[in-house]
Protein backbone atom coordinates (compact mmCIF):
# COMPACT_ATOMS: atom_id res chain seq x y z
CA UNK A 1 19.62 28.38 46.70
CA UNK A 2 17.81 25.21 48.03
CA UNK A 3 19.50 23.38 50.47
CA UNK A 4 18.53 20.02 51.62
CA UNK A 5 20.91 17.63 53.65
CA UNK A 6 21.14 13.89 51.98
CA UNK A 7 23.31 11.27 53.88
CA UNK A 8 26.59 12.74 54.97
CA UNK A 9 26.03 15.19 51.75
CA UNK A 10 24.48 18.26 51.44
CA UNK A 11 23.05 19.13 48.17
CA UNK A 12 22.23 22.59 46.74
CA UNK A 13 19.94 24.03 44.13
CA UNK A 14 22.01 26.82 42.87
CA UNK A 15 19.39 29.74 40.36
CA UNK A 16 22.37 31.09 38.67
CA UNK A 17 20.01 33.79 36.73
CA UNK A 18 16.28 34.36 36.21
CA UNK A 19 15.55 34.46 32.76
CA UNK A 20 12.26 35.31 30.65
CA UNK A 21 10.92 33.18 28.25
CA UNK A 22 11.09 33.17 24.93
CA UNK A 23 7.85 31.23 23.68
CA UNK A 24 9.27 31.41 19.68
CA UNK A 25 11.39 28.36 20.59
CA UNK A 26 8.05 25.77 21.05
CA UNK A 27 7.01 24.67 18.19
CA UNK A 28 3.38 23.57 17.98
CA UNK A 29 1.97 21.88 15.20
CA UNK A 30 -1.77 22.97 15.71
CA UNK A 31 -4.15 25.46 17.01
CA UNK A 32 -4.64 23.36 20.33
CA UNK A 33 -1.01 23.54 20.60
CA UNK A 34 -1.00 27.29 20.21
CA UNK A 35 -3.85 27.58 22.59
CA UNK A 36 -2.16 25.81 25.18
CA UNK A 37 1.25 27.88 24.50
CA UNK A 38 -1.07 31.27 24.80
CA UNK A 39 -2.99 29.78 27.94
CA UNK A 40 -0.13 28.16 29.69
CA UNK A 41 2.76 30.76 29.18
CA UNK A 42 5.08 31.40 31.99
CA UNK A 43 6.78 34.54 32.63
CA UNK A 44 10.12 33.40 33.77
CA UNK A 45 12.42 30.71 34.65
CA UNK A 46 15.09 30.15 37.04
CA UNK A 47 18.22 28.42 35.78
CA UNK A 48 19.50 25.86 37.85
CA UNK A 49 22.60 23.65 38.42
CA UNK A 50 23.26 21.26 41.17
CA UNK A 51 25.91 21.63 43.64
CA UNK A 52 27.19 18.45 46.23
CA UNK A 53 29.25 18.67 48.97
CA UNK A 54 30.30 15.48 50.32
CA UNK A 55 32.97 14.60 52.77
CA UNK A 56 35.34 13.09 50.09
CA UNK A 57 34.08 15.11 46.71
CA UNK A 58 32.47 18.23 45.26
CA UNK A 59 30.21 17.66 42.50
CA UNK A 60 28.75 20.38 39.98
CA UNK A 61 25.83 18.82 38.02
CA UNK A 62 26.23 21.50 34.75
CA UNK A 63 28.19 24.94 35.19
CA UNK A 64 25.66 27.40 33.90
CA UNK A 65 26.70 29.94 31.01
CA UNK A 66 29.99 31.74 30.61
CA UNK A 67 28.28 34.65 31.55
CA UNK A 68 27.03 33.55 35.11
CA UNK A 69 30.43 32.17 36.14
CA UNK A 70 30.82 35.53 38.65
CA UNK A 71 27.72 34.05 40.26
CA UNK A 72 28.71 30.67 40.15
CA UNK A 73 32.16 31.95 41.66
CA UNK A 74 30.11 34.04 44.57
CA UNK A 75 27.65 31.14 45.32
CA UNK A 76 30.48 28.66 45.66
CA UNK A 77 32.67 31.12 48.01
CA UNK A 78 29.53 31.77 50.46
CA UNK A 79 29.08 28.07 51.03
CA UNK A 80 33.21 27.96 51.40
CA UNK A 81 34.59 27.00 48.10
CA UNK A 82 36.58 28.09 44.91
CA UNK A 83 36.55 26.89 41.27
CA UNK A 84 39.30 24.68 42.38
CA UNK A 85 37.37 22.55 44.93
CA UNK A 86 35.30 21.00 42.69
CA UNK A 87 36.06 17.69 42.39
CA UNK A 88 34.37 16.38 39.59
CA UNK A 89 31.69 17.81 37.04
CA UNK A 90 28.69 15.97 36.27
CA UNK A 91 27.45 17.51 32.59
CA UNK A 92 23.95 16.48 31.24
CA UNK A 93 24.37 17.46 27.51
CA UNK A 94 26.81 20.19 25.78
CA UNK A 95 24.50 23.19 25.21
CA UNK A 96 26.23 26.43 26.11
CA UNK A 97 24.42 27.51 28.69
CA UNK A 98 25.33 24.05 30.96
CA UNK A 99 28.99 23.98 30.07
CA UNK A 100 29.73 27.59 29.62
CA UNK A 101 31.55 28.39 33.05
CA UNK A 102 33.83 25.45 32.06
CA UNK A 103 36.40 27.45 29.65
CA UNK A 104 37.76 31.08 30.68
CA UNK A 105 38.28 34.14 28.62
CA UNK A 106 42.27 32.53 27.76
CA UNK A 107 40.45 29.07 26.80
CA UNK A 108 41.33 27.43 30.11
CA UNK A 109 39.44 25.35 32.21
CA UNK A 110 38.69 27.12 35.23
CA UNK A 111 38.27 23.81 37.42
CA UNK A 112 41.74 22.26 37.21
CA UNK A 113 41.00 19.62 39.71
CA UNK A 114 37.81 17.94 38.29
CA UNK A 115 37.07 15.46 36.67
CA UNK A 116 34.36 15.35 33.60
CA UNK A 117 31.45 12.86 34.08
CA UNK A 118 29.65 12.59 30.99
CA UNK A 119 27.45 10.15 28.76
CA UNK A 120 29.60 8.79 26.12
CA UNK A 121 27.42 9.22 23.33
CA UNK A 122 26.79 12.71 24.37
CA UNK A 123 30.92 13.38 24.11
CA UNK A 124 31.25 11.48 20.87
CA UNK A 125 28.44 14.39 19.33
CA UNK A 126 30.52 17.45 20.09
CA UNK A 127 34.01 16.11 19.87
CA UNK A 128 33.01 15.99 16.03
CA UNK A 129 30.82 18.69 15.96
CA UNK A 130 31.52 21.96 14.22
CA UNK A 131 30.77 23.55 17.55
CA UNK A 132 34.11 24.58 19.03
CA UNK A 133 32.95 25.55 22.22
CA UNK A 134 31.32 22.17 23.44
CA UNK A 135 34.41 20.69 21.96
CA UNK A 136 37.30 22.80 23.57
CA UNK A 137 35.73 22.72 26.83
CA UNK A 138 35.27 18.65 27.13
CA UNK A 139 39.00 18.68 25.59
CA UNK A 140 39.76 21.20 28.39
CA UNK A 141 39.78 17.81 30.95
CA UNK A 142 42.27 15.81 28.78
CA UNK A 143 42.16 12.53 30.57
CA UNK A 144 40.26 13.44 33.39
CA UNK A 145 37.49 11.85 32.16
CA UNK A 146 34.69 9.44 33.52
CA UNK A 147 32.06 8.11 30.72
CA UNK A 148 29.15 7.38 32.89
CA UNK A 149 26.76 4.10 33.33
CA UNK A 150 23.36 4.78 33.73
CA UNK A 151 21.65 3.48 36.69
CA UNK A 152 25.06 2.71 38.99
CA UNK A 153 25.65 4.87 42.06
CA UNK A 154 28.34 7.24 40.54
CA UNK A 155 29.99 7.86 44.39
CA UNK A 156 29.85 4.30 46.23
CA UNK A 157 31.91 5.80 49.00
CA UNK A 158 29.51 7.95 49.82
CA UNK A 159 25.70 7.38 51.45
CA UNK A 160 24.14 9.95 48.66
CA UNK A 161 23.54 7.89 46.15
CA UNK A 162 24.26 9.80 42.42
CA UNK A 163 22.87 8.07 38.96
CA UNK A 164 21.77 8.71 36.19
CA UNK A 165 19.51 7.63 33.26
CA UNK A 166 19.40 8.20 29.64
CA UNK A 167 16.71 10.81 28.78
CA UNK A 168 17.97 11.21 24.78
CA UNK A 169 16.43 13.61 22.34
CA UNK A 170 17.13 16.67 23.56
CA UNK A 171 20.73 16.07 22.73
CA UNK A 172 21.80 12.61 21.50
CA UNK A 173 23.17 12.14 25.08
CA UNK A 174 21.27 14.32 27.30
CA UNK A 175 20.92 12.47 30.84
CA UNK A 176 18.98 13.11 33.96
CA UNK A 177 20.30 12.48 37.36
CA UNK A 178 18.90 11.41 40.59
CA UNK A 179 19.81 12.17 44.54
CA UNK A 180 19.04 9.40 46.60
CA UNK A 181 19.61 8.70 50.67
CA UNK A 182 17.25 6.30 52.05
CA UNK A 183 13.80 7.33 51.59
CA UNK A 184 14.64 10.19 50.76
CA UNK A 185 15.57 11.36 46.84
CA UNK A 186 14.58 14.14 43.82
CA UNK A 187 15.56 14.14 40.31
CA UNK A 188 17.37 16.71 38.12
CA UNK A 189 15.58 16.26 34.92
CA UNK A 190 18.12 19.06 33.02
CA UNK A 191 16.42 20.29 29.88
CA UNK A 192 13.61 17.69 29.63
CA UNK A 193 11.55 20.89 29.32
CA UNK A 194 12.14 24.44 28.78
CA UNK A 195 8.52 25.99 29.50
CA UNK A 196 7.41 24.11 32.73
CA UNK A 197 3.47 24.99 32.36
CA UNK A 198 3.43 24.43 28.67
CA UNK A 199 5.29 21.07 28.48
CA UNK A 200 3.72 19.61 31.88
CA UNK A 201 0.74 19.98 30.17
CA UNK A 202 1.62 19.23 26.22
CA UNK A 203 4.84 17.64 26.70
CA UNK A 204 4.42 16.24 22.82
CA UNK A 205 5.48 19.52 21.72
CA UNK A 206 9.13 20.23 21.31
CA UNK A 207 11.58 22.90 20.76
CA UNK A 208 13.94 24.47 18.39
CA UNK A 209 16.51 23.53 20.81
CA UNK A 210 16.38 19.89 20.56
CA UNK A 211 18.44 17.51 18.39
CA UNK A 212 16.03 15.27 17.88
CA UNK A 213 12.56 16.79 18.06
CA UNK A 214 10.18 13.80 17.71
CA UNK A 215 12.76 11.47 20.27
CA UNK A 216 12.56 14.28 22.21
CA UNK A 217 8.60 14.45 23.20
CA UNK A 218 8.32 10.87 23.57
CA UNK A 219 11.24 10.98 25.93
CA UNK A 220 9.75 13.79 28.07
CA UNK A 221 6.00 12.40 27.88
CA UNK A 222 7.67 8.95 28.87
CA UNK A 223 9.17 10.58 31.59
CA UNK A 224 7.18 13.52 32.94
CA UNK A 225 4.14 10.25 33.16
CA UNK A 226 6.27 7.91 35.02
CA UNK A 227 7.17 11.11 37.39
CA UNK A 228 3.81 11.82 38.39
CA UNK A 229 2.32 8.18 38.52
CA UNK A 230 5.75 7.70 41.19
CA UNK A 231 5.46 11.29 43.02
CA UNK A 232 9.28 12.19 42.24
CA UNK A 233 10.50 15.13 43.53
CA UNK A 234 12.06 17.40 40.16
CA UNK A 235 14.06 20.34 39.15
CA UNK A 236 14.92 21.34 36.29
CA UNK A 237 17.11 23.85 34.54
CA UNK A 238 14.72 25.68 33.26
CA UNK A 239 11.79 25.99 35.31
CA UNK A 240 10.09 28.92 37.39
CA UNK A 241 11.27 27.42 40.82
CA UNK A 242 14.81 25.82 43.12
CA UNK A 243 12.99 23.77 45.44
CA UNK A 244 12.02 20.07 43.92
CA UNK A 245 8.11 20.29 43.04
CA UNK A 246 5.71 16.77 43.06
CA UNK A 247 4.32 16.72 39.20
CA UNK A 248 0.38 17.54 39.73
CA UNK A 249 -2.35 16.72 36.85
CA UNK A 250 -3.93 20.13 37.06
């Protein structure tokens, strides 16, 4: 876990599992590109969601996979909560492994007092996708359900500030979201990237796991440059660290 108080919040890093990584799923499009996959490979990466704790809410930012819920479960009872505290859930695109501790082994959700926060045009994908799972689990909420606007403090009771922005590709509605109190902020960048060294360095090469492969790596080189040129704090899902990291050029 990384902890870091924002405000009257506190807001958590949660590594649900360490995974390794599979470099099959780039897909380069030259021998530079392989070179830089070879040269650049990292051995593992941590997968992260984002826990808040305010005063008047609880906020997951994704769930994690159906198989980590027992750790999402143990994490949440050592900082003093259940399933059932969380107020509202935050999800940056459908992909299995970020809503998969929303639906239990009888179909049913296992947060029965949150609400779902989610980029309309992200919900509009899987609730006519063949993909049951995305489609059961956003179902799962029935009306408890917030589309979000980009850029608007989600929580305007509280002094964390919570927004997001479109980062599409990825998914058609795949979001980012960023933690701000004063001065003081980071940014959950989801799965902008799935292979930190590879994609910090290349980030024009993509992966079999996004929708939209091309919108994709102009979305994350977009991004990862306007990152470094500001000196933003990011996580991501899948990278090989918790603790929010300053983009370097080396």
């Amino acid at each position: 876990m990384y902890h870091t108080k924002m405000g009257s919040a506190e807001v958590i890093v949660l590594s649900l599992t360490k995974r390794d990584i599979n470099t099959s799923i780039l897909l380069p499009q030259t021998d530079e590109e392989k070179e830089i996959i070879y040269q650049y490979r990292t051995p593992f990466n941590e997968h992260n969601i984002v826990l808040v704790k305010a005063p008047n809410y609880h906020l997951l930012v994704d769930t994690g996979f159906a198989s980590t819920t027992a750790v999402l479960q143990g994490a949440l009872r050592e900082l003093g909560l259940q399933l059932s505290d969380i107020t509202h859930i935050l999800i940056t695109h459908g992909h299995g492994d970020h809503i998969g501790a929303i639906l239990n082994e009888k179909g049913e959700n296992n947060f029965p007092n949150a609400t779902l926060m989610i980029d309309k045009k992200e919900y509009d994908f899987w609730a006519t996708s063949t993909n049951d799972t995305a489609r059961k689990a956003f179902e799962s909420f029935g009306d408890k359900r917030i589309f979000i606007e980009h850029n608007i403090n989600l929580f305007p009771q509280s002094t964390l500030q919570i927004s997001t922005s479109p980062a599409y590709g990825h998914t058609p509605g795949h979001v980012v979201v960023k933690f701000a109190y004063k001065d003081d902020m980071f940014l959950f960048f989801a799965d902008l990237l799935h292979n930190f060294a590879v994609q910090t360095h290349a980030p024009w090469i993509s992966t079999t796991y996004d929708h939209d492969g091309a919108l994709a790596a102009r979305t994350r080189t977009r991004l990862l440059q306007e990152y470094k040129r500001e000196k933003i704090p990011v996580v991501g899902t899948h990278v090989p660290f918790v603790q929010p990291v300053v983009l370097g050029d080396d």
